[in-house]
Protein backbone atom coordinates (compact mmCIF):
# COMPACT_ATOMS: atom_id res chain seq x y z
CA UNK A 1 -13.32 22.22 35.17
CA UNK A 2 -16.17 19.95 34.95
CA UNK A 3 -16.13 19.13 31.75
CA UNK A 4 -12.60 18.45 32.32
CA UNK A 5 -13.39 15.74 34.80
CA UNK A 6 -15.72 13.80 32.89
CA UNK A 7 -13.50 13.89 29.74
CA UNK A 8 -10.56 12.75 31.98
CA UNK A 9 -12.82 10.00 33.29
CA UNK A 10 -14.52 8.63 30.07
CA UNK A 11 -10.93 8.31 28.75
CA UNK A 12 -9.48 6.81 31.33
CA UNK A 13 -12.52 4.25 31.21
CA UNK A 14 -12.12 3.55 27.62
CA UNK A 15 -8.37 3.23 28.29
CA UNK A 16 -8.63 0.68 30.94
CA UNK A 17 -11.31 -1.29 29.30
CA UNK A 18 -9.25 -1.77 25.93
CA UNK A 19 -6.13 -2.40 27.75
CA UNK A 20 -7.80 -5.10 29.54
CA UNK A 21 -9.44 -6.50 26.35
CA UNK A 22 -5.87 -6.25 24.41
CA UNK A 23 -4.18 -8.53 27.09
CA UNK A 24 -6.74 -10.84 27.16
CA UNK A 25 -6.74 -11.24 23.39
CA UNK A 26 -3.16 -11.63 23.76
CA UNK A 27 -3.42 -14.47 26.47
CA UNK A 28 -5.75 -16.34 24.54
CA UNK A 29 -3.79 -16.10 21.26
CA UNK A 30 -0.69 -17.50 22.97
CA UNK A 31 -2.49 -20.13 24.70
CA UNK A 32 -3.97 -21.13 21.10
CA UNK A 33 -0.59 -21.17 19.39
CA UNK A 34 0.76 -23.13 22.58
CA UNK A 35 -2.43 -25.52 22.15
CA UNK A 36 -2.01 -26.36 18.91
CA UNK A 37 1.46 -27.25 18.46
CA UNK A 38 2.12 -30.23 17.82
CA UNK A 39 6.04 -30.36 18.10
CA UNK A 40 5.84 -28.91 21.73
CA UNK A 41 7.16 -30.72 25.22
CA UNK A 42 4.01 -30.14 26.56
CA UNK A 43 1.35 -31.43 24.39
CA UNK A 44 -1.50 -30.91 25.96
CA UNK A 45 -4.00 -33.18 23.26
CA UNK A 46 -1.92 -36.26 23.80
CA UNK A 47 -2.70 -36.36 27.89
């Protein structure tokens, strides 16, 4: 049962951690695109 509860743990911990580190790459990515757009409403280079 043990060994059960550290496997359950480590995997959750992986898990989390690269769930975490998938949205943030996703944020960022977004916010680039957003960034860089020159066509957009919002055009954050020009203010």
């Amino acid at each position: 049962m043990n060994v059960i509860h550290r496997v359950s743990k480590w995997l959750h911990k992986v898990l989390g951690l690269a769930l975490i580190l998938i949205l943030f790459l996703i944020w960022m990515s977004l916010s680039g695109v957003l960034l860089n757009r020159s066509d957009s409403w919002f055009n954050l280079a020009r203010a």
